[in-house]
Protein backbone atom coordinates (compact mmCIF):
# COMPACT_ATOMS: atom_id res chain seq x y z
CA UNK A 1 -5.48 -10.06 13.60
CA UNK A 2 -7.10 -6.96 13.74
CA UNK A 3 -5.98 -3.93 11.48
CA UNK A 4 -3.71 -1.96 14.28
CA UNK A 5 -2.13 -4.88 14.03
CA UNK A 6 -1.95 -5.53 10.64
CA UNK A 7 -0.67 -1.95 10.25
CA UNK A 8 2.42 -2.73 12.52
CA UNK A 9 3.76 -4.40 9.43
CA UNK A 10 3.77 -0.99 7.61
CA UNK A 11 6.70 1.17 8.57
CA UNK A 12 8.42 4.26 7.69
CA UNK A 13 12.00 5.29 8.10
CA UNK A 14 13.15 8.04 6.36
CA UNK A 15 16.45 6.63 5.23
CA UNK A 16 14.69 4.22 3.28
CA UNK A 17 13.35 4.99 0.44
CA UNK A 18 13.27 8.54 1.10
CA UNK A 19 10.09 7.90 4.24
CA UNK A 20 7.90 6.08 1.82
CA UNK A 21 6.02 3.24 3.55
CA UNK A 22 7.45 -0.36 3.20
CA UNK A 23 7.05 -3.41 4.45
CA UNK A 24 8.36 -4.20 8.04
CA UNK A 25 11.26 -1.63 7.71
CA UNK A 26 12.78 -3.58 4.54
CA UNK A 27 12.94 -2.02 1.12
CA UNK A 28 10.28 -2.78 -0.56
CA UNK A 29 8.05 -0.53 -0.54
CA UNK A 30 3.50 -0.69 0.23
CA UNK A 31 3.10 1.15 -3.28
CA UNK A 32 5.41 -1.43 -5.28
CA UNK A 33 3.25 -4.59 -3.74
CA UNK A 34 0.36 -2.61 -4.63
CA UNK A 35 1.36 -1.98 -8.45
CA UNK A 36 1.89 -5.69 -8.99
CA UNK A 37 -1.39 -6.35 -7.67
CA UNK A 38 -2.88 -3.29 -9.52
CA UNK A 39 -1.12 -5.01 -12.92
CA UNK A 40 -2.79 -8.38 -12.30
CA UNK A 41 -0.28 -10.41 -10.56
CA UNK A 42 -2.01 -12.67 -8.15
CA UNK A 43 -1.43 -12.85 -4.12
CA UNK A 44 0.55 -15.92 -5.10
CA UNK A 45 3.06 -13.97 -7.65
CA UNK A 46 3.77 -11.60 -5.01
CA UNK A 47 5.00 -14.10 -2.89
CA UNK A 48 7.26 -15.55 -4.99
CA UNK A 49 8.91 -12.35 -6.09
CA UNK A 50 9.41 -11.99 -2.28
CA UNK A 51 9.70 -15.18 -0.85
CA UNK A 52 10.64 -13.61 2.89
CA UNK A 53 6.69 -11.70 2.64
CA UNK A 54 4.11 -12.95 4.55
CA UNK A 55 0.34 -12.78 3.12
CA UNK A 56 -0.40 -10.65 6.45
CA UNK A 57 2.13 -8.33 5.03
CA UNK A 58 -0.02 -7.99 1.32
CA UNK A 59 -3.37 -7.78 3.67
CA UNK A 60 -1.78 -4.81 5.65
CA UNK A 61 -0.41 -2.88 2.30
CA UNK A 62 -4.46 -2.95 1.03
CA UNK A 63 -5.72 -2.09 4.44
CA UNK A 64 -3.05 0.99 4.11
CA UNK A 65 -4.16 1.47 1.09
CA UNK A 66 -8.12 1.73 2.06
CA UNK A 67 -7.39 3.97 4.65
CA UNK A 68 -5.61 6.93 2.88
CA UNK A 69 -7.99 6.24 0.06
CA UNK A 70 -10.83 6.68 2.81
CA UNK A 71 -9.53 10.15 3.69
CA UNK A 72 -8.66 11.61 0.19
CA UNK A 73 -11.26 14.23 -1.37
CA UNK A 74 -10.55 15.37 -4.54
CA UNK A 75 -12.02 18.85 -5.45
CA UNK A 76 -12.73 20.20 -8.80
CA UNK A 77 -10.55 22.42 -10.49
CA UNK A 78 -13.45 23.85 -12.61
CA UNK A 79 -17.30 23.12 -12.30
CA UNK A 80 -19.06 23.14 -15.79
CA UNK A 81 -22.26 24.51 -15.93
CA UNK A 82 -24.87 23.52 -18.40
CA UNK A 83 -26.14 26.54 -20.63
């Protein structure tokens, strides 16, 4: 599967959750499967929180998550300048 593909799985609506992306127009939303991987829970844990997710649907919340973090700059409020 190739990531268009993957990213088919990702869907926003805005009467749920307010637009925020979730998984195949259910509520639960990319950035919640995200946190429990960011807190350590394995691909494993996930599923058995959510026993209706597929592993393609974990695989296209971090390919999501790649691509905005691809296309976010942050700029520097200050820059501090050695005297």
């Amino acid at each position: 599967m190739n990531e268009p593909e993957f990213l088919k799985r990702i869907t926003v609506n805005p009467e749920i959750f307010g637009g925020k992306p979730v998984i195949r127009g259910c509520r639960l939303a990319v950035e919640h499967v995200l946190g429990m991987l960011a807190a350590g829970d394995t691909l494993e844990d996930v599923l058995r929180a959510y026993p209706w997710l597929e592993r393609e649907d974990i695989q296209a919340c971090l390919i999501y998550a790649r691509r905005i973090a691809a296309n976010e700059r942050i700029e520097p409020l200050f820059i501090e300048v050695s005297s």
